[in-house]
PDB file of N, CA and C in Angstrom:
ATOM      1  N   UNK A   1     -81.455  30.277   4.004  1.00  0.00           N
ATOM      2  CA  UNK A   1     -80.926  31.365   3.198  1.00  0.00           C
ATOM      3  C   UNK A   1     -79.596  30.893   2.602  1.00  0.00           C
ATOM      4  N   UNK A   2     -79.122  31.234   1.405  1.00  0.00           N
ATOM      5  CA  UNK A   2     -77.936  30.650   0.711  1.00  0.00           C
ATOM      6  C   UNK A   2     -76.699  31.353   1.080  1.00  0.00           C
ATOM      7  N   UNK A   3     -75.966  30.710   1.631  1.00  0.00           N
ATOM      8  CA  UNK A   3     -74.521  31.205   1.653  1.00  0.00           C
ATOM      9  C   UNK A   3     -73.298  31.351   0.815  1.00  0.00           C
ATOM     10  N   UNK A   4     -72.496  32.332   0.732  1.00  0.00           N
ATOM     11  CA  UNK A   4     -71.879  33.451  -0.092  1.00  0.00           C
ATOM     12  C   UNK A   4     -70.680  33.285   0.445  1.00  0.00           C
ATOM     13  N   UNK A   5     -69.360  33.041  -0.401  1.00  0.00           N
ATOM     14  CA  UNK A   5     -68.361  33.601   0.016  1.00  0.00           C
ATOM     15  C   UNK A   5     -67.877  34.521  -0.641  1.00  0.00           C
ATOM     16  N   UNK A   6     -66.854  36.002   0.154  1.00  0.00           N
ATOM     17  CA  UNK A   6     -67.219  36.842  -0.954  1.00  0.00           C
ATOM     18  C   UNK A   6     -65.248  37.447  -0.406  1.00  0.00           C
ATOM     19  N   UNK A   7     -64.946  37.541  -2.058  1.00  0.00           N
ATOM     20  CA  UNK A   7     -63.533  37.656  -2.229  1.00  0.00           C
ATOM     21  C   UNK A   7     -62.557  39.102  -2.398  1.00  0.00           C
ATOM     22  N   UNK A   8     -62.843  39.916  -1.551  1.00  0.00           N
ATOM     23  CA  UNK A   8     -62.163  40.705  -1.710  1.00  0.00           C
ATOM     24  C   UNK A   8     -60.684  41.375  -2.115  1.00  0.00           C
ATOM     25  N   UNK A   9     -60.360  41.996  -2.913  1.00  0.00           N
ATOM     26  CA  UNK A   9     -58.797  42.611  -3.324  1.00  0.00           C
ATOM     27  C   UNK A   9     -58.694  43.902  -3.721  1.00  0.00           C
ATOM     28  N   UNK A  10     -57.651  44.717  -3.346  1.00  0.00           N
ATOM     29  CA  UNK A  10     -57.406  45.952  -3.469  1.00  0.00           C
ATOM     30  C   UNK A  10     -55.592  45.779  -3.872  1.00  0.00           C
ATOM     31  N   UNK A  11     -55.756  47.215  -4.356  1.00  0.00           N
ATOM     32  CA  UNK A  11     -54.041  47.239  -4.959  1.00  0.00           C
ATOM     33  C   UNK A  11     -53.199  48.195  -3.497  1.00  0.00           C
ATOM     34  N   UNK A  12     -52.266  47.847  -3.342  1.00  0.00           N
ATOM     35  CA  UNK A  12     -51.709  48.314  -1.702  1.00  0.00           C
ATOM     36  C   UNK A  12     -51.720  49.399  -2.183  1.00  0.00           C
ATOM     37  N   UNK A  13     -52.337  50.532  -3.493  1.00  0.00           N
ATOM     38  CA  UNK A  13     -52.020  51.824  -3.714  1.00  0.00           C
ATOM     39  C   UNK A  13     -53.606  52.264  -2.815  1.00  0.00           C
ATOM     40  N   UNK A  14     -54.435  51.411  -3.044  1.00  0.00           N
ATOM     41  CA  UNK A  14     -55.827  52.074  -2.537  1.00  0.00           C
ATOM     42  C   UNK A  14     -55.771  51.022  -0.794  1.00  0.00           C
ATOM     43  N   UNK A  15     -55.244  50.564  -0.259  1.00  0.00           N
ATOM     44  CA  UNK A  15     -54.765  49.476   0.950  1.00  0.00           C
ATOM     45  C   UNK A  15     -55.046  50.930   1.820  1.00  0.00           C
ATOM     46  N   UNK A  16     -56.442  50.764   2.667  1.00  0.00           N
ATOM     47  CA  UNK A  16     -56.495  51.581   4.022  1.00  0.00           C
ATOM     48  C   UNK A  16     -55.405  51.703   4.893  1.00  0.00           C
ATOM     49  N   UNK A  17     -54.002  51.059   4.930  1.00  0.00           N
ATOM     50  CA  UNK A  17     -53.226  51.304   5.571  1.00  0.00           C
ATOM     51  C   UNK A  17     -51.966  52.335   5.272  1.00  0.00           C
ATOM     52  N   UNK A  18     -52.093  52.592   3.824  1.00  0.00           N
ATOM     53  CA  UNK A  18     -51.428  53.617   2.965  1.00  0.00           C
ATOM     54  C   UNK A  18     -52.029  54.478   2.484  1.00  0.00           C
ATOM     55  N   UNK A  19     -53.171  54.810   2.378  1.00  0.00           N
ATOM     56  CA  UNK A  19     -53.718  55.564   1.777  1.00  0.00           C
ATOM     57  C   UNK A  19     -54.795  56.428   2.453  1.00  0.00           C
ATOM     58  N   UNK A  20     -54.579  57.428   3.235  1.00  0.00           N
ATOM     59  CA  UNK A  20     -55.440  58.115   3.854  1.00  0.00           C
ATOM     60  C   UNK A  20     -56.835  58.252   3.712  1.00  0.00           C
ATOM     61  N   UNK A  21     -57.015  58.506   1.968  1.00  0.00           N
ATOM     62  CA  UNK A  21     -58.554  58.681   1.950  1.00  0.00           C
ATOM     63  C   UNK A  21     -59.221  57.941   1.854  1.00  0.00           C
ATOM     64  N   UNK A  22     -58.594  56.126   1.456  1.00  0.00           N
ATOM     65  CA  UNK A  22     -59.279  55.174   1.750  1.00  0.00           C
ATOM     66  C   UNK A  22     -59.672  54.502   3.348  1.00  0.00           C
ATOM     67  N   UNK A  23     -58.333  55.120   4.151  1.00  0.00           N
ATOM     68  CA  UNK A  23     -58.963  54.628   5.611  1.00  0.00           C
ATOM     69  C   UNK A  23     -59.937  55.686   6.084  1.00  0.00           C
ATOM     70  N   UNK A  24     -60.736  56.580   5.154  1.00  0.00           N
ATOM     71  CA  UNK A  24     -61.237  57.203   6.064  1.00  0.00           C
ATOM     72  C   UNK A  24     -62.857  56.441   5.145  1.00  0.00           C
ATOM     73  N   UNK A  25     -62.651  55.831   3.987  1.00  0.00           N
ATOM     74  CA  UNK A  25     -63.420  54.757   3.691  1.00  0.00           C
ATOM     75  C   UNK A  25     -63.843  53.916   4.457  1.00  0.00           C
ATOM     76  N   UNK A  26     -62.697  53.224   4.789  1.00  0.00           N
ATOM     77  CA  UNK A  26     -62.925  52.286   5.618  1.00  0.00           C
ATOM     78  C   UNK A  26     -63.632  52.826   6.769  1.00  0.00           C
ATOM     79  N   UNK A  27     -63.013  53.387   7.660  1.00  0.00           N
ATOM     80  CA  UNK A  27     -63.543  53.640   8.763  1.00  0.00           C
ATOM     81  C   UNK A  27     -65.383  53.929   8.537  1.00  0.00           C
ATOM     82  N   UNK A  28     -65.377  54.556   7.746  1.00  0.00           N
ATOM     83  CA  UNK A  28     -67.142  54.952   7.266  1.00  0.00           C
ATOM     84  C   UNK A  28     -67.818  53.632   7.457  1.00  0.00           C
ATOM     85  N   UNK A  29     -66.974  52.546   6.466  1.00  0.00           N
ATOM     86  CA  UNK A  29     -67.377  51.442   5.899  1.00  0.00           C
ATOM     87  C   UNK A  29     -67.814  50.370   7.293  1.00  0.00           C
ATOM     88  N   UNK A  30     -67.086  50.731   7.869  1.00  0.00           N
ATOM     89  CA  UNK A  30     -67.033  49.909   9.300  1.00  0.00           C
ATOM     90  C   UNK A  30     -68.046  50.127  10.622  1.00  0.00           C
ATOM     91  N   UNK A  31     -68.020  51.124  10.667  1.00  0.00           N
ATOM     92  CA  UNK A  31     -69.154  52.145  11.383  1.00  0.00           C
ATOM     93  C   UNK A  31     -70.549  51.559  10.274  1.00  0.00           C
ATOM     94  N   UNK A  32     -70.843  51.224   9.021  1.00  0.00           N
ATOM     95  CA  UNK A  32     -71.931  51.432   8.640  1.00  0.00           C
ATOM     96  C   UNK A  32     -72.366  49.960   8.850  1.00  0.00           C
ATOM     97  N   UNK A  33     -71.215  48.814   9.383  1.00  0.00           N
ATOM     98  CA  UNK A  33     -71.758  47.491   8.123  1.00  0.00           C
ATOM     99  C   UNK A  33     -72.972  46.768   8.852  1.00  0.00           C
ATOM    100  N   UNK A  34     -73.160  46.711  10.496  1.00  0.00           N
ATOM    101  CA  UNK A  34     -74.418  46.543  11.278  1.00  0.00           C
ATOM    102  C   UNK A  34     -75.617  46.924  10.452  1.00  0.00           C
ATOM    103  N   UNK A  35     -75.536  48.460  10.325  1.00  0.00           N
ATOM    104  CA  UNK A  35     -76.981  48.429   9.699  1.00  0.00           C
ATOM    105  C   UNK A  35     -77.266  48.228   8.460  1.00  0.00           C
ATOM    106  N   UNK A  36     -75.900  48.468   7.814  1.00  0.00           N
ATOM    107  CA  UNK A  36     -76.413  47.756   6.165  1.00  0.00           C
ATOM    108  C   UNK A  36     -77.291  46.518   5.972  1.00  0.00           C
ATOM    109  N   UNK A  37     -76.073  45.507   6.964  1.00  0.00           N
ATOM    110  CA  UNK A  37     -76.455  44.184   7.037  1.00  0.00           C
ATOM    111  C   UNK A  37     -77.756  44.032   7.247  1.00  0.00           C
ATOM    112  N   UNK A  38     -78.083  44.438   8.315  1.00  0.00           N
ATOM    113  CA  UNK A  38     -79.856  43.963   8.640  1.00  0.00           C
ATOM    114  C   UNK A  38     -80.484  45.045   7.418  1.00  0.00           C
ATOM    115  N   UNK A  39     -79.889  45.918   6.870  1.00  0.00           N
ATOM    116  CA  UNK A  39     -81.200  46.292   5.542  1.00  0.00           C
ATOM    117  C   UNK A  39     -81.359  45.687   4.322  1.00  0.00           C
ATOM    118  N   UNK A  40     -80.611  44.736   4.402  1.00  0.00           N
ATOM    119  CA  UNK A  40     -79.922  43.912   3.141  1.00  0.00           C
ATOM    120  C   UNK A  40     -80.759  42.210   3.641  1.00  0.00           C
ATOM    121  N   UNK A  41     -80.456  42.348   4.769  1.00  0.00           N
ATOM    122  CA  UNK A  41     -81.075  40.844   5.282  1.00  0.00           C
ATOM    123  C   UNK A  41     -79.698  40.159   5.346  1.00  0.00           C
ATOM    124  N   UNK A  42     -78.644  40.733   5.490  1.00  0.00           N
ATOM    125  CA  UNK A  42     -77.527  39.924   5.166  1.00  0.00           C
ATOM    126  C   UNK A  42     -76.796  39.251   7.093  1.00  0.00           C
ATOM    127  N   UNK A  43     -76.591  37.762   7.141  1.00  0.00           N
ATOM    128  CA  UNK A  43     -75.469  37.540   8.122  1.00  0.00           C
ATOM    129  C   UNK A  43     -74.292  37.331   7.673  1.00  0.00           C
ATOM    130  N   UNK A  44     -73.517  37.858   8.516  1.00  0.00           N
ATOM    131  CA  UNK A  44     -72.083  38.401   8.188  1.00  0.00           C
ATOM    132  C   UNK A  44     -71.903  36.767   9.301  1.00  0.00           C
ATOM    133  N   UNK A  45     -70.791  35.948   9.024  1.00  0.00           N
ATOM    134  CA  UNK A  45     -70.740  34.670   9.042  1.00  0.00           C
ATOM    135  C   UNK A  45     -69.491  34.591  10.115  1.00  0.00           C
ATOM    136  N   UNK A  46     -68.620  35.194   9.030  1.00  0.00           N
ATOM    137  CA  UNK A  46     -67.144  36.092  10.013  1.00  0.00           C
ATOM    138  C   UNK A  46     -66.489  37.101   8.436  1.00  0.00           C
ATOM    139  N   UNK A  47     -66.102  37.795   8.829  1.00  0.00           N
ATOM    140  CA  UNK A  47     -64.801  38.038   8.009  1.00  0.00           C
ATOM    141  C   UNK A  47     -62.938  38.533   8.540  1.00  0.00           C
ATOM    142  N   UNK A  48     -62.738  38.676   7.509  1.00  0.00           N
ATOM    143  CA  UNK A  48     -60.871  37.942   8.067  1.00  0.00           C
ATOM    144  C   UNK A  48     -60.235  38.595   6.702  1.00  0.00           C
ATOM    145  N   UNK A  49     -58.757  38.731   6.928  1.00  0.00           N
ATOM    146  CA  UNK A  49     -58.099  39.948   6.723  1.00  0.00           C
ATOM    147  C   UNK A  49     -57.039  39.166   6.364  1.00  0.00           C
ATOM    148  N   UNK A  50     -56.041  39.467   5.366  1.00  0.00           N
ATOM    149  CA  UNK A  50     -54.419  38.907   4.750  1.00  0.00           C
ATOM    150  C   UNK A  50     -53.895  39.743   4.447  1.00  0.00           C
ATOM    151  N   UNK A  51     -53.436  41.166   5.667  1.00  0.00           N
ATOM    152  CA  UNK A  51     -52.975  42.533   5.375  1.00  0.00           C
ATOM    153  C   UNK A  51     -51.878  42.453   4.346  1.00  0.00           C
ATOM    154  N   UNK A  52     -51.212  41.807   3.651  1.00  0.00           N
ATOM    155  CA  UNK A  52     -49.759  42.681   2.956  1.00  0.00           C
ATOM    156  C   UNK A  52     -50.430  41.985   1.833  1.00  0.00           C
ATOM    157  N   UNK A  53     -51.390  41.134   1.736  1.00  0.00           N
ATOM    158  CA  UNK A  53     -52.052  40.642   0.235  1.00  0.00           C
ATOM    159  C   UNK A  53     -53.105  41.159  -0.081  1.00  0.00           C
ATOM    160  N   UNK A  54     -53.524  42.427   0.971  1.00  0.00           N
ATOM    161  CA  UNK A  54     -54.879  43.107   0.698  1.00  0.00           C
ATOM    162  C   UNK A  54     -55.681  42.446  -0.063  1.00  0.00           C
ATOM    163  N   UNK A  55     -56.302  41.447   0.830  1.00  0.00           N
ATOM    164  CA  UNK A  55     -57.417  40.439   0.839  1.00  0.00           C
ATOM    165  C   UNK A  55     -58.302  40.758   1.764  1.00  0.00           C
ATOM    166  N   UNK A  56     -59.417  40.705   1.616  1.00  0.00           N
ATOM    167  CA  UNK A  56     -60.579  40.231   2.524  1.00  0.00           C
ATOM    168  C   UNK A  56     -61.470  39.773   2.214  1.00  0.00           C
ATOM    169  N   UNK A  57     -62.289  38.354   3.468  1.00  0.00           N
ATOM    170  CA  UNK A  57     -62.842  37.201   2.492  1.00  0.00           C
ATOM    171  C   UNK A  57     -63.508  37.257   3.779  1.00  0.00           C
ATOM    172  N   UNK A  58     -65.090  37.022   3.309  1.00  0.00           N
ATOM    173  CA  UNK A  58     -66.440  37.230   3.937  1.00  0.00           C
ATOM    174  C   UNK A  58     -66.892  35.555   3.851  1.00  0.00           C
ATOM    175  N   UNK A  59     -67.959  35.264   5.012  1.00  0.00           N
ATOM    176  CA  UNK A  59     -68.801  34.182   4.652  1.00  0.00           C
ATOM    177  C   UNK A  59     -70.192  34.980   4.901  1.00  0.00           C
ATOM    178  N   UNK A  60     -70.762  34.761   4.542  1.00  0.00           N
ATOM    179  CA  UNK A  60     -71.980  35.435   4.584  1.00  0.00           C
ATOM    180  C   UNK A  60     -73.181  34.713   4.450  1.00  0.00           C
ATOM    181  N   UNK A  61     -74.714  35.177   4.891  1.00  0.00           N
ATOM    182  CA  UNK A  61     -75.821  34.429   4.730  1.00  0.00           C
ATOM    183  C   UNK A  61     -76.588  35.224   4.037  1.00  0.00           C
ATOM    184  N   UNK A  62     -77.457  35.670   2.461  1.00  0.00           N
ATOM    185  CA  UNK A  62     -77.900  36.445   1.815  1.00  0.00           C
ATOM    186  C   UNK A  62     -78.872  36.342   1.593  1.00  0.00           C
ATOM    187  N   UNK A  63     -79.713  36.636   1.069  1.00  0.00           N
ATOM    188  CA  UNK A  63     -81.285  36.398  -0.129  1.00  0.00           C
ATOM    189  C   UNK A  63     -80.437  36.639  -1.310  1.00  0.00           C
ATOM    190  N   UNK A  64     -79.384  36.989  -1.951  1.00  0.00           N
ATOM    191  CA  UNK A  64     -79.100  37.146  -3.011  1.00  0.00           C
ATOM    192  C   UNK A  64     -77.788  37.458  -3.486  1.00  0.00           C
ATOM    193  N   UNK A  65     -77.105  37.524  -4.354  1.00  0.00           N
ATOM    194  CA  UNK A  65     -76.157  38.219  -4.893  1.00  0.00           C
ATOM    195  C   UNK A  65     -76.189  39.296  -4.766  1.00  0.00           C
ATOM    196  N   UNK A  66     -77.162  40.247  -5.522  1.00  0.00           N
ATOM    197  CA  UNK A  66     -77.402  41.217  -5.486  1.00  0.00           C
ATOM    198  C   UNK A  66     -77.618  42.029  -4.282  1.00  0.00           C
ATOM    199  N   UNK A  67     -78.187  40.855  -3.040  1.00  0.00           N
ATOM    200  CA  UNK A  67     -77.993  42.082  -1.769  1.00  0.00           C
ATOM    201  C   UNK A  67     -76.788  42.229  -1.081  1.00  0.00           C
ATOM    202  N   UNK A  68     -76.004  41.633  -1.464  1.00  0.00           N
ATOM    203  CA  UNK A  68     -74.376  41.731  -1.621  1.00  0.00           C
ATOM    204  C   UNK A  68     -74.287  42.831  -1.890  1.00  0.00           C
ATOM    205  N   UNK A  69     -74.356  42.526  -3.225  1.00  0.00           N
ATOM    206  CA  UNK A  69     -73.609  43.969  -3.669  1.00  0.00           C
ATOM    207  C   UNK A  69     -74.312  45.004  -3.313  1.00  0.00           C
ATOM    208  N   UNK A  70     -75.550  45.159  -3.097  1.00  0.00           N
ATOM    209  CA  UNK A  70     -75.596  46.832  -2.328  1.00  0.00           C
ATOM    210  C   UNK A  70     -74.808  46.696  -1.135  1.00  0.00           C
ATOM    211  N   UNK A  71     -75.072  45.663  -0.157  1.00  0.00           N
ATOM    212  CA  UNK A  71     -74.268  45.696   0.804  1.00  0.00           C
ATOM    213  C   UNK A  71     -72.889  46.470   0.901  1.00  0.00           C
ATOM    214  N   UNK A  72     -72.095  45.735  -0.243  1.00  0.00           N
ATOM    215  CA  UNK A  72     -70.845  46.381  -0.231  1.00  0.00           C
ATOM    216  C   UNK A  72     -70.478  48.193  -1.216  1.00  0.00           C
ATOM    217  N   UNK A  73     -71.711  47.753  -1.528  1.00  0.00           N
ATOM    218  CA  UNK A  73     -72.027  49.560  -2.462  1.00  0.00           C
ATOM    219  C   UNK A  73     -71.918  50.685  -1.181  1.00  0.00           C
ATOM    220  N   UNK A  74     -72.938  50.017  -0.215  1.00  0.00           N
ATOM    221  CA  UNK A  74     -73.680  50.822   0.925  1.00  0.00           C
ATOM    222  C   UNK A  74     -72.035  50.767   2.155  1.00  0.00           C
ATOM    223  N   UNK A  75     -71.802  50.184   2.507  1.00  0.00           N
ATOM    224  CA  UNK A  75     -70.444  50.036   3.209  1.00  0.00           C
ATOM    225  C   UNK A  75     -69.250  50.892   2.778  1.00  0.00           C
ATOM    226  N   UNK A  76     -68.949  50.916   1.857  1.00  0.00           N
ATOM    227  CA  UNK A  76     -68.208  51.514   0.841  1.00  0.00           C
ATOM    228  C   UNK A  76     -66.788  50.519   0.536  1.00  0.00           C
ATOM    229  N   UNK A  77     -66.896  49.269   0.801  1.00  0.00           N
ATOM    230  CA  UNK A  77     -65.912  48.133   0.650  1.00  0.00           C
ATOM    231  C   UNK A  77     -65.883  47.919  -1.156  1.00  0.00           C
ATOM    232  N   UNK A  78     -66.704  48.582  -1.889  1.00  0.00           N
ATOM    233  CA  UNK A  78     -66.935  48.021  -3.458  1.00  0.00           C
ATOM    234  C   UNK A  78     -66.111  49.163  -3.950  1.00  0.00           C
ATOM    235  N   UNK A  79     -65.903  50.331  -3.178  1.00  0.00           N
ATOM    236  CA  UNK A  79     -64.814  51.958  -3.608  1.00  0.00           C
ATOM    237  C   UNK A  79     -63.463  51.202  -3.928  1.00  0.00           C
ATOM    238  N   UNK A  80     -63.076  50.301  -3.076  1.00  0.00           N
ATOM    239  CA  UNK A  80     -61.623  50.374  -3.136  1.00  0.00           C
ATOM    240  C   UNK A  80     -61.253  48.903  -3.505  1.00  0.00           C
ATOM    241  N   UNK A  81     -62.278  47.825  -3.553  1.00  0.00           N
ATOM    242  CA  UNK A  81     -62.408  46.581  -4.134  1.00  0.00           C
ATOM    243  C   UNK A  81     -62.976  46.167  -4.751  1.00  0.00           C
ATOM    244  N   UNK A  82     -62.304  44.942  -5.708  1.00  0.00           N
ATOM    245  CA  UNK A  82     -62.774  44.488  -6.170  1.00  0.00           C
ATOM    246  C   UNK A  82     -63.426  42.937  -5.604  1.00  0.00           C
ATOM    247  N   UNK A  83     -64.439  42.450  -6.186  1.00  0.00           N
ATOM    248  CA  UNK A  83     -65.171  41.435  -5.177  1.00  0.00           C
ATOM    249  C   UNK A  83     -65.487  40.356  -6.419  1.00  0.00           C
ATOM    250  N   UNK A  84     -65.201  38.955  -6.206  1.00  0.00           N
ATOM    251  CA  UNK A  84     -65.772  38.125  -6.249  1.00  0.00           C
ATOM    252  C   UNK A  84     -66.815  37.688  -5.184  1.00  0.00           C
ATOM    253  N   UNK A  85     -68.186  37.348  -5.859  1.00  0.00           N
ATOM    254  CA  UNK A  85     -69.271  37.022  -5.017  1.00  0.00           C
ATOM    255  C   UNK A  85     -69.415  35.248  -5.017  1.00  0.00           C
ATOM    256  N   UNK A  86     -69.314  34.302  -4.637  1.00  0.00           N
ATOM    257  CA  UNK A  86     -69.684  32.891  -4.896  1.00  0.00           C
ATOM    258  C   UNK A  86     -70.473  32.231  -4.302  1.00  0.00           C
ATOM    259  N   UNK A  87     -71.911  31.679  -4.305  1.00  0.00           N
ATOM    260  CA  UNK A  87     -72.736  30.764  -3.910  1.00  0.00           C
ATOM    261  C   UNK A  87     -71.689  29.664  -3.225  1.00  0.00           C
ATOM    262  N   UNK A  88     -72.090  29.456  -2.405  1.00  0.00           N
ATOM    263  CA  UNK A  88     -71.662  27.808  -1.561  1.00  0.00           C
ATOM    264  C   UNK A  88     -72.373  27.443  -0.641  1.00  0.00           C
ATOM    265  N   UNK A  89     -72.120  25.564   0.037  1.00  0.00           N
ATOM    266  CA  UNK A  89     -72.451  25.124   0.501  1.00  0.00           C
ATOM    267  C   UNK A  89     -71.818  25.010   1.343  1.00  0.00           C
ATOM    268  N   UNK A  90     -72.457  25.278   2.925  1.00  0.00           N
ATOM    269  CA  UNK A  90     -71.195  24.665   4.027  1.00  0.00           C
ATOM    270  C   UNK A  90     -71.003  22.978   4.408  1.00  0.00           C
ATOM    271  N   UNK A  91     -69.635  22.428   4.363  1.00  0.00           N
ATOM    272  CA  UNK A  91     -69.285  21.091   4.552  1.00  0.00           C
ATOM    273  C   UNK A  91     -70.327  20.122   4.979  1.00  0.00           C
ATOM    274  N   UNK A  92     -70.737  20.770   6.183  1.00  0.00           N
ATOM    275  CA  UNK A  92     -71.597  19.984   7.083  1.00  0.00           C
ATOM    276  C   UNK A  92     -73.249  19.856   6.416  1.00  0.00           C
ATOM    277  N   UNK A  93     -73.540  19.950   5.872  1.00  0.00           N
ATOM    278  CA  UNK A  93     -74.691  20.539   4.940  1.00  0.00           C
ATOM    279  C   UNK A  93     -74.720  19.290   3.887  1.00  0.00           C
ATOM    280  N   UNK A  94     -73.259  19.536   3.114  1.00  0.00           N
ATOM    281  CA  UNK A  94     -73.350  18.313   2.250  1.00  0.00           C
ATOM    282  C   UNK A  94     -73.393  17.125   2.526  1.00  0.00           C
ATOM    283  N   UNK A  95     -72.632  17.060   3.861  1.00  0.00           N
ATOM    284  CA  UNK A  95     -72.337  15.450   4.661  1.00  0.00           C
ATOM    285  C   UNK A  95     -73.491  15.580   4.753  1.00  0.00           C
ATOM    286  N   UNK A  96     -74.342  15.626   5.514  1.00  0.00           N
ATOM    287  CA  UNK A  96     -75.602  15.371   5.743  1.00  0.00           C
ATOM    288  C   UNK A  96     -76.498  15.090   4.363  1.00  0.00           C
ATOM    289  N   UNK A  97     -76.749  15.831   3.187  1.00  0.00           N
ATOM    290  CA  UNK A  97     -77.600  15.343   2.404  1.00  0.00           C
ATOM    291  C   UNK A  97     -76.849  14.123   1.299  1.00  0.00           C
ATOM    292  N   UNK A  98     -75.643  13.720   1.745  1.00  0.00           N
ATOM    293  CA  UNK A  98     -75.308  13.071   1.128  1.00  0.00           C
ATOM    294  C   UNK A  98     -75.215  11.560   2.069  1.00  0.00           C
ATOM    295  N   UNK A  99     -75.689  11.717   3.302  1.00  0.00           N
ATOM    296  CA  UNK A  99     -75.352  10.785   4.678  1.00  0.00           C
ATOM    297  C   UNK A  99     -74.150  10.488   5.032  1.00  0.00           C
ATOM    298  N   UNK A 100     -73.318  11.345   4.734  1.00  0.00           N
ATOM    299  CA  UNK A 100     -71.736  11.269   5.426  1.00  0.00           C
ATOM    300  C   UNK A 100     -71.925  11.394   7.132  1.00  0.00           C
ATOM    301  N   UNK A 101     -72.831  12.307   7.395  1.00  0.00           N
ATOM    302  CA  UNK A 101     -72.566  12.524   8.257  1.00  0.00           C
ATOM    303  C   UNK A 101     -74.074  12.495   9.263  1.00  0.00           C
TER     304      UNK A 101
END
């Protein structure tokens, strides 16, 4: 399955930590993302957090772009961000088809 890194940003005006009705986004968003994931087919790889740059950056395992983005439709992470989605290869992947490794 092709792996995704996926780029999250918000403006600290919509930042779940200031903004009440977005942490109650979040919180929804968080509570939902287990079952999104398996309705999407999606593995969540890790994701990770750069609180005062309201960032968050996903690795992910997909069937698609597109099941991304429901993913993050269905979560409610697409309400208060904006997302770059990007196809990639992990390191170890290339060493190997290239015999680095």
């Amino acid at each position: 399955m092709p792996a995704y890194v996926v780029n999250m940003k918000h403006s600290a005006e919509s930042c779940p930590l200031f903004n009440d009705v977005v942490m109650n986004k979040f919180k929804d968003g968080m509570a939902k993302r287990e079952e999104s994931a398996k309705k999407h087919n999606i593995n969540v790889i890790t994701a990770c957090a750069v609180l005062l740059e309201h960032l968050i950056f996903y690795v992910v395992e997909a069937p698609s772009q597109s099941a991304i983005e429901e993913y993050l439709k269905d979560t409610g992470w697409a309400s208060f961000n904006a997302a770059q989605i990007r196809e990639v290869q992990f390191v170890e992947d290339v060493g190997k088809r290239y015999g680095v490794l």
